[in-house]
N, C-alpha and C. Protein backbone atom coordinates (compact mmCIF):
# COMPACT_ATOMS: atom_id res chain seq x y z
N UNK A 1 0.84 -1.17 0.00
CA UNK A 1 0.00 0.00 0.00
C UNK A 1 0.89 1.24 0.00
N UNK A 2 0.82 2.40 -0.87
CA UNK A 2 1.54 3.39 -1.00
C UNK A 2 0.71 4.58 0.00
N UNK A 3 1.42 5.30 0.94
CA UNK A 3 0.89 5.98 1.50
C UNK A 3 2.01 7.22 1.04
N UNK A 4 1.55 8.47 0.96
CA UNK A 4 2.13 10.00 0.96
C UNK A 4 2.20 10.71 2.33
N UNK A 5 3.31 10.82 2.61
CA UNK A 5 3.93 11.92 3.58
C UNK A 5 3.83 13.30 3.25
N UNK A 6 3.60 14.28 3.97
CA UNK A 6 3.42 15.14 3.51
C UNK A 6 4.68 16.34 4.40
N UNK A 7 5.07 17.37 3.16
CA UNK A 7 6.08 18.36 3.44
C UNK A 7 5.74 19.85 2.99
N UNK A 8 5.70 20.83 3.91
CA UNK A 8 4.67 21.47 3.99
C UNK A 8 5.50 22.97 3.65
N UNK A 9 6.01 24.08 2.81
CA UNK A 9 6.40 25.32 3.16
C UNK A 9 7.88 25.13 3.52
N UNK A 10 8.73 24.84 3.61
CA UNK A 10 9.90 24.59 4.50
C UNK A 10 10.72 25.46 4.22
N UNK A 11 10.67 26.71 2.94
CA UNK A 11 11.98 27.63 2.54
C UNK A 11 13.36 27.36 2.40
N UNK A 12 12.96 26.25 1.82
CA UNK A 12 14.58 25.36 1.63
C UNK A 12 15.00 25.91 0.41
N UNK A 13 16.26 26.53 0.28
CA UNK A 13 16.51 27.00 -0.89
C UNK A 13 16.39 26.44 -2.13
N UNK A 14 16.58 24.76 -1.90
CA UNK A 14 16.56 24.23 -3.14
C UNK A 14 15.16 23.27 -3.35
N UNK A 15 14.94 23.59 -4.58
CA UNK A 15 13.62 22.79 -4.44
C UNK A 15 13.27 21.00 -4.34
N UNK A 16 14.98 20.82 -3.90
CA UNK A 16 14.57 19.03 -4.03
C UNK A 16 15.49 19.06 -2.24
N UNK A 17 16.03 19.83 -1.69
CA UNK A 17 16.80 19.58 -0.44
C UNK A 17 15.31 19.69 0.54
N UNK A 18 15.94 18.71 1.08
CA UNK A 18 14.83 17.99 2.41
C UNK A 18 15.43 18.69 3.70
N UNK A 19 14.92 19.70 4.15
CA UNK A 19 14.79 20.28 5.37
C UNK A 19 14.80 19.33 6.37
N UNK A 20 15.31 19.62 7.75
CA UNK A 20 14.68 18.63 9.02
C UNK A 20 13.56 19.45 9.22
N UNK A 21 12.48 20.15 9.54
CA UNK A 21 11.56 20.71 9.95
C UNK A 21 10.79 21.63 8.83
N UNK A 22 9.39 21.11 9.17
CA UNK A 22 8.11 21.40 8.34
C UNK A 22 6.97 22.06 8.90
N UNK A 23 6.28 23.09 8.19
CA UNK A 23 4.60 23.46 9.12
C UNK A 23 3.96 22.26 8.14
N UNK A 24 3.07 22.40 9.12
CA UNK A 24 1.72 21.03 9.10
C UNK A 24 0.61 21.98 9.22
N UNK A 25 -0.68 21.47 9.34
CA UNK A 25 -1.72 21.51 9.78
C UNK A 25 -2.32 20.56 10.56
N UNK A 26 -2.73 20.81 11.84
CA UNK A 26 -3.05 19.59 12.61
C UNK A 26 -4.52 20.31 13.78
N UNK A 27 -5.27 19.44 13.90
CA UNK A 27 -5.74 19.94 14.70
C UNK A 27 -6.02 19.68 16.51
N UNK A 28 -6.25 20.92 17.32
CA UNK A 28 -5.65 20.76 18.16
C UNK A 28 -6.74 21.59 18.78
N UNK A 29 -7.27 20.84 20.16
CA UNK A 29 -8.65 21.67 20.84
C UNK A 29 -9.57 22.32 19.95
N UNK A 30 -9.94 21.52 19.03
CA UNK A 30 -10.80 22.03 17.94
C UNK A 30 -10.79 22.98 16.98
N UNK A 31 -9.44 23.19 17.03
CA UNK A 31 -9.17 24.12 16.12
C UNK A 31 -8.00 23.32 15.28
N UNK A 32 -7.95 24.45 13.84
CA UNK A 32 -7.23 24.01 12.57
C UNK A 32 -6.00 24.73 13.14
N UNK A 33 -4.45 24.22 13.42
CA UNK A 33 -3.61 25.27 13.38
C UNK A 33 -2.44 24.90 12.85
N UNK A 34 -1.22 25.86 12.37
CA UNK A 34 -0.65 25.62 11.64
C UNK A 34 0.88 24.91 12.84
N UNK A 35 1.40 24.19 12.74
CA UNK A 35 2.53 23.29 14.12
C UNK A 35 3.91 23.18 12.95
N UNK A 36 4.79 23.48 14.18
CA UNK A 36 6.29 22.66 13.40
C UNK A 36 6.37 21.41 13.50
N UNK A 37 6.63 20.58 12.87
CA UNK A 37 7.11 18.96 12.86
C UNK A 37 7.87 18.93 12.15
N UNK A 38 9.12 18.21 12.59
CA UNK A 38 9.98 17.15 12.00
C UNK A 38 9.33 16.07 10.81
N UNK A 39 10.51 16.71 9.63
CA UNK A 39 10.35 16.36 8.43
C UNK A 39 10.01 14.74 8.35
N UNK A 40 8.57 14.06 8.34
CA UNK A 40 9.48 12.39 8.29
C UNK A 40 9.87 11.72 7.23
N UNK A 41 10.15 10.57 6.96
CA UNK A 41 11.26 9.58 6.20
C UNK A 41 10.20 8.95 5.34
N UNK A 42 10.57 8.73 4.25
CA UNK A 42 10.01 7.81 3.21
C UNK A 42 9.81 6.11 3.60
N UNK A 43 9.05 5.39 4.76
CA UNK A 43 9.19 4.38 4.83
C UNK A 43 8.55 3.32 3.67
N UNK A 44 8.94 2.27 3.75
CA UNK A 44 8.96 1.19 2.72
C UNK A 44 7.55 1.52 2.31
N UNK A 45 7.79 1.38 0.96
CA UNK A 45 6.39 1.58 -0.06
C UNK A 45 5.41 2.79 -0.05
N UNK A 46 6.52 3.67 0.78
CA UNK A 46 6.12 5.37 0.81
C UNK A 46 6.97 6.16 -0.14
N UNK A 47 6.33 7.30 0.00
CA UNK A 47 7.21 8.76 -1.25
C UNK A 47 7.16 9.41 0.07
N UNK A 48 7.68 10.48 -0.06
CA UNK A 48 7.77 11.75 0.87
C UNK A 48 7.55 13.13 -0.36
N UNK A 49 6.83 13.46 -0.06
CA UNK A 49 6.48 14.93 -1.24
C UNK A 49 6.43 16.22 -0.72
N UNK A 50 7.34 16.99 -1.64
CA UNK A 50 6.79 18.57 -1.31
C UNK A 50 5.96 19.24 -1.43
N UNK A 51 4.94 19.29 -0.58
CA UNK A 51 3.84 19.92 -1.08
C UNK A 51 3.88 20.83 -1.93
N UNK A 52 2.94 21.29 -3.13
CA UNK A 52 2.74 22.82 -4.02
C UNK A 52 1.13 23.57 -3.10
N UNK A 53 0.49 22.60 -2.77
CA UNK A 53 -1.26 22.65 -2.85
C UNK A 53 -1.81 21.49 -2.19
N UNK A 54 -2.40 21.76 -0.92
CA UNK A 54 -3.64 21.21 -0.19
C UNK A 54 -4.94 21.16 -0.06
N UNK A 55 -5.48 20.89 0.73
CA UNK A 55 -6.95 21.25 1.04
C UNK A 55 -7.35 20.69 2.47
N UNK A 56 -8.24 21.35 3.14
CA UNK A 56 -9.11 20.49 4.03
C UNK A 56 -10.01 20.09 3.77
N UNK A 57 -10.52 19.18 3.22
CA UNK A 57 -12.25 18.82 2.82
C UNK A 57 -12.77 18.16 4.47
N UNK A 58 -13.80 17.38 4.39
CA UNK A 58 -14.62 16.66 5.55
C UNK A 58 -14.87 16.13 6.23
N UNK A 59 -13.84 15.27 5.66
CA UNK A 59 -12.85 14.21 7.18
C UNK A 59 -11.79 15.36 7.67
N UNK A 60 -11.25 16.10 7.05
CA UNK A 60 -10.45 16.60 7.98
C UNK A 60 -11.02 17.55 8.88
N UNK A 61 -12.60 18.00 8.73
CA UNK A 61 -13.14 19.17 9.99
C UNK A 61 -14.07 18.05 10.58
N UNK A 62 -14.19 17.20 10.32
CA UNK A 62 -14.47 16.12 11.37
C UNK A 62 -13.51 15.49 12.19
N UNK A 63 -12.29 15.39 12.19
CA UNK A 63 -11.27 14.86 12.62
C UNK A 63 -11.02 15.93 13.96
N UNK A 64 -11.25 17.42 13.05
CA UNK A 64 -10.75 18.93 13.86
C UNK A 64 -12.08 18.77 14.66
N UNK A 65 -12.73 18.13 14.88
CA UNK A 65 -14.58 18.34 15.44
C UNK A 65 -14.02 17.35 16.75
N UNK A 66 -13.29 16.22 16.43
CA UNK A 66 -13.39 15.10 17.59
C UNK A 66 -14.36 14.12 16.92
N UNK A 67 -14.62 13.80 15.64
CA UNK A 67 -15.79 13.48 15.64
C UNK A 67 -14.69 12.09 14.14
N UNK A 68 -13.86 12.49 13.70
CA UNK A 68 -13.21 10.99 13.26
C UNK A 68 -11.45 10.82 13.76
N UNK A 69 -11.69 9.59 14.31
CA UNK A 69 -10.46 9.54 15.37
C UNK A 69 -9.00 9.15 13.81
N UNK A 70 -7.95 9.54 14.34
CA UNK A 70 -6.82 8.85 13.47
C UNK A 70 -6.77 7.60 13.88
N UNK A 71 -6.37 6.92 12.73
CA UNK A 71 -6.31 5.20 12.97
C UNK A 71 -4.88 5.32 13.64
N UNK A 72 -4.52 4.19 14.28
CA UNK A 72 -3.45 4.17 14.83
C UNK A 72 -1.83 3.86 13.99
N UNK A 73 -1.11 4.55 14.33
CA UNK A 73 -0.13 4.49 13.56
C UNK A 73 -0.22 5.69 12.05
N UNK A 74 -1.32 6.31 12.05
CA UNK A 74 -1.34 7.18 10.82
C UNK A 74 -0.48 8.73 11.45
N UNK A 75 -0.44 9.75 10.48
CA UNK A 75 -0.40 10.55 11.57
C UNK A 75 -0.86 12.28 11.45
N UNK A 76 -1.18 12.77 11.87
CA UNK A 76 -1.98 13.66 13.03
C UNK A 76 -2.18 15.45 11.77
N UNK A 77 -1.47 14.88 10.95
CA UNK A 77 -1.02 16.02 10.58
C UNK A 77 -2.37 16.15 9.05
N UNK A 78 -3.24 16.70 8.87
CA UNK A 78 -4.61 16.73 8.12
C UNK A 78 -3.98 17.39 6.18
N UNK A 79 -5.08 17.32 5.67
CA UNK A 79 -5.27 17.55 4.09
C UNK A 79 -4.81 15.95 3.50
N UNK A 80 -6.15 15.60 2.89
CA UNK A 80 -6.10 14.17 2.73
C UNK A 80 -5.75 14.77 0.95
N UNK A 81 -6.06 15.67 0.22
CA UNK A 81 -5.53 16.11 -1.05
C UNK A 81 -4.88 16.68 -1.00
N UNK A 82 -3.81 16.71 -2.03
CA UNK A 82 -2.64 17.69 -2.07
C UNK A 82 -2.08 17.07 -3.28
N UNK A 83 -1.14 18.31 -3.83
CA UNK A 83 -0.55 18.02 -4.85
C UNK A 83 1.03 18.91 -4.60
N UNK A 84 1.85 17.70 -5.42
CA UNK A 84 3.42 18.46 -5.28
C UNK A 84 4.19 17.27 -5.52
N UNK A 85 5.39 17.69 -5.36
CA UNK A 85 6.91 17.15 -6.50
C UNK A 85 7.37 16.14 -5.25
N UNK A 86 7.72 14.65 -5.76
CA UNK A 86 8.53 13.94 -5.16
C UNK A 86 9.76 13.56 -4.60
N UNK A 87 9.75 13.97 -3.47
CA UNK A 87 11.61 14.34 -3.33
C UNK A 87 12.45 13.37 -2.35
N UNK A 88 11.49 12.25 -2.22
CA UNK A 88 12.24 10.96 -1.71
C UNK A 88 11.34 9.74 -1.70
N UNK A 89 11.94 8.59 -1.75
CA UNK A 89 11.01 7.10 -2.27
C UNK A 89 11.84 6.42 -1.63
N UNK A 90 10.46 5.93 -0.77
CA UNK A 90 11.15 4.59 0.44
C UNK A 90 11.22 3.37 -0.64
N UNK A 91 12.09 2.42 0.38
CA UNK A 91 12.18 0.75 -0.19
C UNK A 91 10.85 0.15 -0.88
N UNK A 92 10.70 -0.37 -1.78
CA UNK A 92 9.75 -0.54 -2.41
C UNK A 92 8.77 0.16 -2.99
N UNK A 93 9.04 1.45 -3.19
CA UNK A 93 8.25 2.21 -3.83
C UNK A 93 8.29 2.64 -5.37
N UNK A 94 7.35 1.25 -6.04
CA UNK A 94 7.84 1.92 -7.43
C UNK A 94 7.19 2.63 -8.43
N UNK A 95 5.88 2.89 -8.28
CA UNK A 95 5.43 3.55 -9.15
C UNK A 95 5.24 4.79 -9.33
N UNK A 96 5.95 5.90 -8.10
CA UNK A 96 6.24 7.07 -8.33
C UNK A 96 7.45 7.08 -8.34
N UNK A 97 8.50 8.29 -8.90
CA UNK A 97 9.69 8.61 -9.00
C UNK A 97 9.95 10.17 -8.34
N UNK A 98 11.52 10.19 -8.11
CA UNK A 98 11.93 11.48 -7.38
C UNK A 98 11.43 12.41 -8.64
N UNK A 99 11.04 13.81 -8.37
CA UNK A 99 10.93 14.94 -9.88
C UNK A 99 9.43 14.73 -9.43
């Protein structure tokens, strides 16, 4: 199963260098807010992407509501769409490429 990591704004000069630290969106006492997190790692049969473009659609202001829990092991950080450039591919990941 291919899951996307998401990398959010980071002002990294170059557009393929992987920052340690990212803003997210996460929500927190019912509210949408913007958090620093540590950049994470492309694990097996993952990409890690730079974001260009998100969204919050309806699971994610239900999530911000208390009202859909994260499965365990997912993580915390919301916009189930997004679009942007691939800038690392875990072990087994083959049907996307870095670019």
């Amino acid at each position: 199963k291919l899951q996307f990591l998401y990398l959010i704004e980071t002002g990294a000069s170059h557009p393929m260098a992987i920052p340690a630290n990212m803003r997210a969106v996460i929500a927190e006492a019912g509210r949408l807010v913007v958090a620093d997190r540590p950049v994470p790692t492309a694990g097996p049969k993952e990409v890690l992407v730079k974001i260009a473009a998100t969204a919050v659609n309806r699971a994610d202001t239900l999530q911000r509501k208390g009202m859909y829990a994260v499965p365990p092991g997912v993580t915390d950080i919301l916009g189930l769409e997004m679009s942007g450039t691939v800038v690392a591919t875990g072990e087994g990941a083959t049907r996307w490429k870095e670019g």
